[in-house]
C-alpha atoms as a PDB file:
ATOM      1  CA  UNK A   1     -73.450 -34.790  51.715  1.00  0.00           C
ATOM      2  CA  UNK A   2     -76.284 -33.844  54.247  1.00  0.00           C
ATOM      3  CA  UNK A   3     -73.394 -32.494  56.756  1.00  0.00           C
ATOM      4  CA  UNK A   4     -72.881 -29.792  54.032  1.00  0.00           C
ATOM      5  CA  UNK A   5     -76.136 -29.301  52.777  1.00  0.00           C
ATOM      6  CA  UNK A   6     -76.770 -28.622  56.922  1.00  0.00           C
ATOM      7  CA  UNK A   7     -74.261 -26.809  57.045  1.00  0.00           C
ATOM      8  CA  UNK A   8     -75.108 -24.511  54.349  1.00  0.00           C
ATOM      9  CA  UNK A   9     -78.437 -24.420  55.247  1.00  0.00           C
ATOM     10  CA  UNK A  10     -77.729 -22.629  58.525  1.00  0.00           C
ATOM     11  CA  UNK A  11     -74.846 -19.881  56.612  1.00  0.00           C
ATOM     12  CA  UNK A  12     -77.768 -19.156  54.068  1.00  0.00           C
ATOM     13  CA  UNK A  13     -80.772 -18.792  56.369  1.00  0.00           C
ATOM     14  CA  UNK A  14     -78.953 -17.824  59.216  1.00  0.00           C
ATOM     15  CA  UNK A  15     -77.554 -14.593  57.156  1.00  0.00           C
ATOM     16  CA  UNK A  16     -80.487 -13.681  55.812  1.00  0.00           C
ATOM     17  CA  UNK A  17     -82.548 -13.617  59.158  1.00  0.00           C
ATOM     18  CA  UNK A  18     -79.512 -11.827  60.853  1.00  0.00           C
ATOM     19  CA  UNK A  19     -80.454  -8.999  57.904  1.00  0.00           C
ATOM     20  CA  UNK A  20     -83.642  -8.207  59.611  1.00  0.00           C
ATOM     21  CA  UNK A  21     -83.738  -9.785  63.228  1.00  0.00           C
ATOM     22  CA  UNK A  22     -80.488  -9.368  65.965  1.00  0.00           C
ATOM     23  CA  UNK A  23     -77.047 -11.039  66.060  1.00  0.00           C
ATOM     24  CA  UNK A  24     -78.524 -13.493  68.314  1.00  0.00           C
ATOM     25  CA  UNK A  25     -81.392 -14.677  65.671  1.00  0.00           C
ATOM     26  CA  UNK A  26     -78.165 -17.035  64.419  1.00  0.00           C
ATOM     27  CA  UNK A  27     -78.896 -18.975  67.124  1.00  0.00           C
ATOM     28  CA  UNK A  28     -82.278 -19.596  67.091  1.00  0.00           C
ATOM     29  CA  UNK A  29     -82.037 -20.553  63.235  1.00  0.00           C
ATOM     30  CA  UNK A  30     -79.322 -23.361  63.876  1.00  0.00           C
ATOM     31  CA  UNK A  31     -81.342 -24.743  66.844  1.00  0.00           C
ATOM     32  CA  UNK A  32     -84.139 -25.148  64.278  1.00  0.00           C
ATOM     33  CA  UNK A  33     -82.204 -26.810  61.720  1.00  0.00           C
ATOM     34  CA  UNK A  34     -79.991 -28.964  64.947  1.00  0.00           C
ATOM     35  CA  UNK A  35     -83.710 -29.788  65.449  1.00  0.00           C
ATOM     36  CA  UNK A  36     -85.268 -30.588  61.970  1.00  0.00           C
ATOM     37  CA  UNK A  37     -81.705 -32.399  61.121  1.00  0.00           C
ATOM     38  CA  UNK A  38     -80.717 -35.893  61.382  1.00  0.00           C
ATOM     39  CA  UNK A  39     -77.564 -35.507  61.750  1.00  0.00           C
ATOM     40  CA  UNK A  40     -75.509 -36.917  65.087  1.00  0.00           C
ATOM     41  CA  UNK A  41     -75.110 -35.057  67.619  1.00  0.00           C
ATOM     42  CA  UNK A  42     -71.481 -33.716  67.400  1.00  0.00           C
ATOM     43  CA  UNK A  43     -72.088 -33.452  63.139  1.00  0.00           C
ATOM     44  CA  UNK A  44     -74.797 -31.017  64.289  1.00  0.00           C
ATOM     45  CA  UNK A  45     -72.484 -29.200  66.404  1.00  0.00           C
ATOM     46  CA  UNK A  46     -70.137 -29.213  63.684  1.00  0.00           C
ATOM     47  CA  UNK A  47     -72.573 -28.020  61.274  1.00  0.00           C
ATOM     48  CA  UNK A  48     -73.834 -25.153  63.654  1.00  0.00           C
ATOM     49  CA  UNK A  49     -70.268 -23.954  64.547  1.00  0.00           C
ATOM     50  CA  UNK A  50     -68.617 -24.041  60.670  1.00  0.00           C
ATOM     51  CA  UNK A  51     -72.484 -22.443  59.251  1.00  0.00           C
ATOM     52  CA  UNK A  52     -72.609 -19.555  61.851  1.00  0.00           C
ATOM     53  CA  UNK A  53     -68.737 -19.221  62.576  1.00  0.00           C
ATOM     54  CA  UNK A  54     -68.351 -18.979  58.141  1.00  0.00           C
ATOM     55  CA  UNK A  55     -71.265 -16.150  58.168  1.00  0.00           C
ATOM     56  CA  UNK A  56     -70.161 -14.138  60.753  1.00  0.00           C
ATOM     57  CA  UNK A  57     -66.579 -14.653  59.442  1.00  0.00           C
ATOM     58  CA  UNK A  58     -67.251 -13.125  56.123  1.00  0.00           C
ATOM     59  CA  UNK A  59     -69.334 -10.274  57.621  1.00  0.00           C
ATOM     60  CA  UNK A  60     -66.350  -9.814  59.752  1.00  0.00           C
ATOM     61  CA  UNK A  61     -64.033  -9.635  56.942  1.00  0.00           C
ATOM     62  CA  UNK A  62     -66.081  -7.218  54.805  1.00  0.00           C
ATOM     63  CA  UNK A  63     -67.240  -5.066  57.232  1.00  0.00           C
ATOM     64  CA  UNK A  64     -63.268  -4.481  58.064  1.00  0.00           C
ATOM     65  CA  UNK A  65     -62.247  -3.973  54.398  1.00  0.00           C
ATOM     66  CA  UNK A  66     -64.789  -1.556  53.901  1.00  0.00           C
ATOM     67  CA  UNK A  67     -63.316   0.720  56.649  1.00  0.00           C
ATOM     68  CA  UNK A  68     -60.251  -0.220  56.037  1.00  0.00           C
ATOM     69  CA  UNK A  69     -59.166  -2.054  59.190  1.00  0.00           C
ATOM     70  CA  UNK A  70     -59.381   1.129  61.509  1.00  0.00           C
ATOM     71  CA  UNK A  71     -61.604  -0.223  63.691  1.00  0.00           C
ATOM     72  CA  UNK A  72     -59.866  -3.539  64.502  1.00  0.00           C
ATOM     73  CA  UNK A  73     -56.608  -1.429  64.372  1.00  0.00           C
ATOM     74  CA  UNK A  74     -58.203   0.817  67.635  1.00  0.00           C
ATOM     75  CA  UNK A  75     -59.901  -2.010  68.939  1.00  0.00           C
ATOM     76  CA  UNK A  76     -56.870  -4.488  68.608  1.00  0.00           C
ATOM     77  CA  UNK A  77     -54.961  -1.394  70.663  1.00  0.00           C
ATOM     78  CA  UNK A  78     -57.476  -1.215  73.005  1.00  0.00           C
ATOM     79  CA  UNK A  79     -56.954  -5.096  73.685  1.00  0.00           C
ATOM     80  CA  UNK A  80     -52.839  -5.108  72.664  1.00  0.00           C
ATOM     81  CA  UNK A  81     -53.832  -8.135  70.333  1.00  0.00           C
ATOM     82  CA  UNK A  82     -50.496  -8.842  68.393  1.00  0.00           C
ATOM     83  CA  UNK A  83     -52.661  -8.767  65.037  1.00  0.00           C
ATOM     84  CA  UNK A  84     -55.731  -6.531  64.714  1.00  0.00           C
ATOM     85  CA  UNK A  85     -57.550  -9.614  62.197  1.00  0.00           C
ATOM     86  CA  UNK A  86     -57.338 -12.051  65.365  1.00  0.00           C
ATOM     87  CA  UNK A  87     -60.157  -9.794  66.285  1.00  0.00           C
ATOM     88  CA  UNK A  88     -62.178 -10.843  62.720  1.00  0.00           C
ATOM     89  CA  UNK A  89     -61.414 -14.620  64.084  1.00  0.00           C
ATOM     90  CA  UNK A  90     -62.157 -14.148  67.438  1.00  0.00           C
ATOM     91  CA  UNK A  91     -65.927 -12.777  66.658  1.00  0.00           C
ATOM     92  CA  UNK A  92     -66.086 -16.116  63.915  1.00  0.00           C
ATOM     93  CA  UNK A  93     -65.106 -18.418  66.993  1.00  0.00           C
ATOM     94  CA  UNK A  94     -68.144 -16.955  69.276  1.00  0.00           C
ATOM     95  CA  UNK A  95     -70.401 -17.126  66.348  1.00  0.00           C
ATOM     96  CA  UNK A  96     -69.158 -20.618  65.688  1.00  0.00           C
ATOM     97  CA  UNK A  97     -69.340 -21.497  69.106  1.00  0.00           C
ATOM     98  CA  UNK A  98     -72.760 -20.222  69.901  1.00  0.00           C
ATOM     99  CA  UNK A  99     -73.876 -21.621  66.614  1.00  0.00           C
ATOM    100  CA  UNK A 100     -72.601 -25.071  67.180  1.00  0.00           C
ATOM    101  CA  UNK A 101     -74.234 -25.093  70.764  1.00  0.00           C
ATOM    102  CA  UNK A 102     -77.397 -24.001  69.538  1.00  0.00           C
ATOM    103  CA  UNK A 103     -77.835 -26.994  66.776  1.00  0.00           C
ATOM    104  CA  UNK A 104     -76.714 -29.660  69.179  1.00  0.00           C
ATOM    105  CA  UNK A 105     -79.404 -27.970  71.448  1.00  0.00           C
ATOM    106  CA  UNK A 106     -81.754 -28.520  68.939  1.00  0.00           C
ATOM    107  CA  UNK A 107     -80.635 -32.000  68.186  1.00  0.00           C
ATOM    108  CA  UNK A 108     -80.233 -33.078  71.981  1.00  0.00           C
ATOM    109  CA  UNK A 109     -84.449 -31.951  72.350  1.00  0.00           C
ATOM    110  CA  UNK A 110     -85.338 -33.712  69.501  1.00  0.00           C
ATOM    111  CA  UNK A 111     -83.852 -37.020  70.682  1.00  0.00           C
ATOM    112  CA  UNK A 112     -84.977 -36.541  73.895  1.00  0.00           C
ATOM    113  CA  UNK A 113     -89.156 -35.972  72.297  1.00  0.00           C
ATOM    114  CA  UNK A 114     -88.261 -39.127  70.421  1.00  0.00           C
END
């Protein structure tokens, strides 16, 4: 239950910082919660990469129904991807990855002040 409530925790806060600060303000929020967490050390990696890797997922996806895929469509040509929505999971696995990396940061410094 506190893996999800983590994990939620860093979608939630982490989108609505990301409304106001840059893409990379993701990061800083799931270091904070890797930190303030007691989770293990891969469950906070977990947590960071499904919470940020989910948010920027979604974004992904509406942002590309609102223009109607054209923009993955040019940019999947630009990159011959087979399918232009890899390029919607592609940009969630960075996120997630980033995100994950950044909790298990946080966790990793907080065991190490303990």
């Amino acid at each position: 239950m506190k893996f999800i409530i983590i994990t939620l925790a860093i979608a939630v806060v982490g989108f609505g910082v990301q409304l106001v600060l840059p893409w990379w303000s993701l990061a800083l929020v799931a270091f904070v919660i890797g930190f303030i967490s007691n989770l293990r050390f891969m469950a906070a990696f977990a947590a960071g990469l499904l919470g940020a890797g989910g948010v920027w997922a979604a974004y992904a996806l509406m942002l590309n129904n609102a223009n109607e895929s054209m923009l993955a469509n040019k940019i999947g040509e630009l990159f011959t991807l087979p399918e232009p929505l890899l390029l919607v999971v592609i940009a969630a696995l960075i996120a997630g990855i980033l995100g994950g990396l950044a909790a298990a940061g946080g966790r990793g410094l907080k065991q190490m002040l303990a």
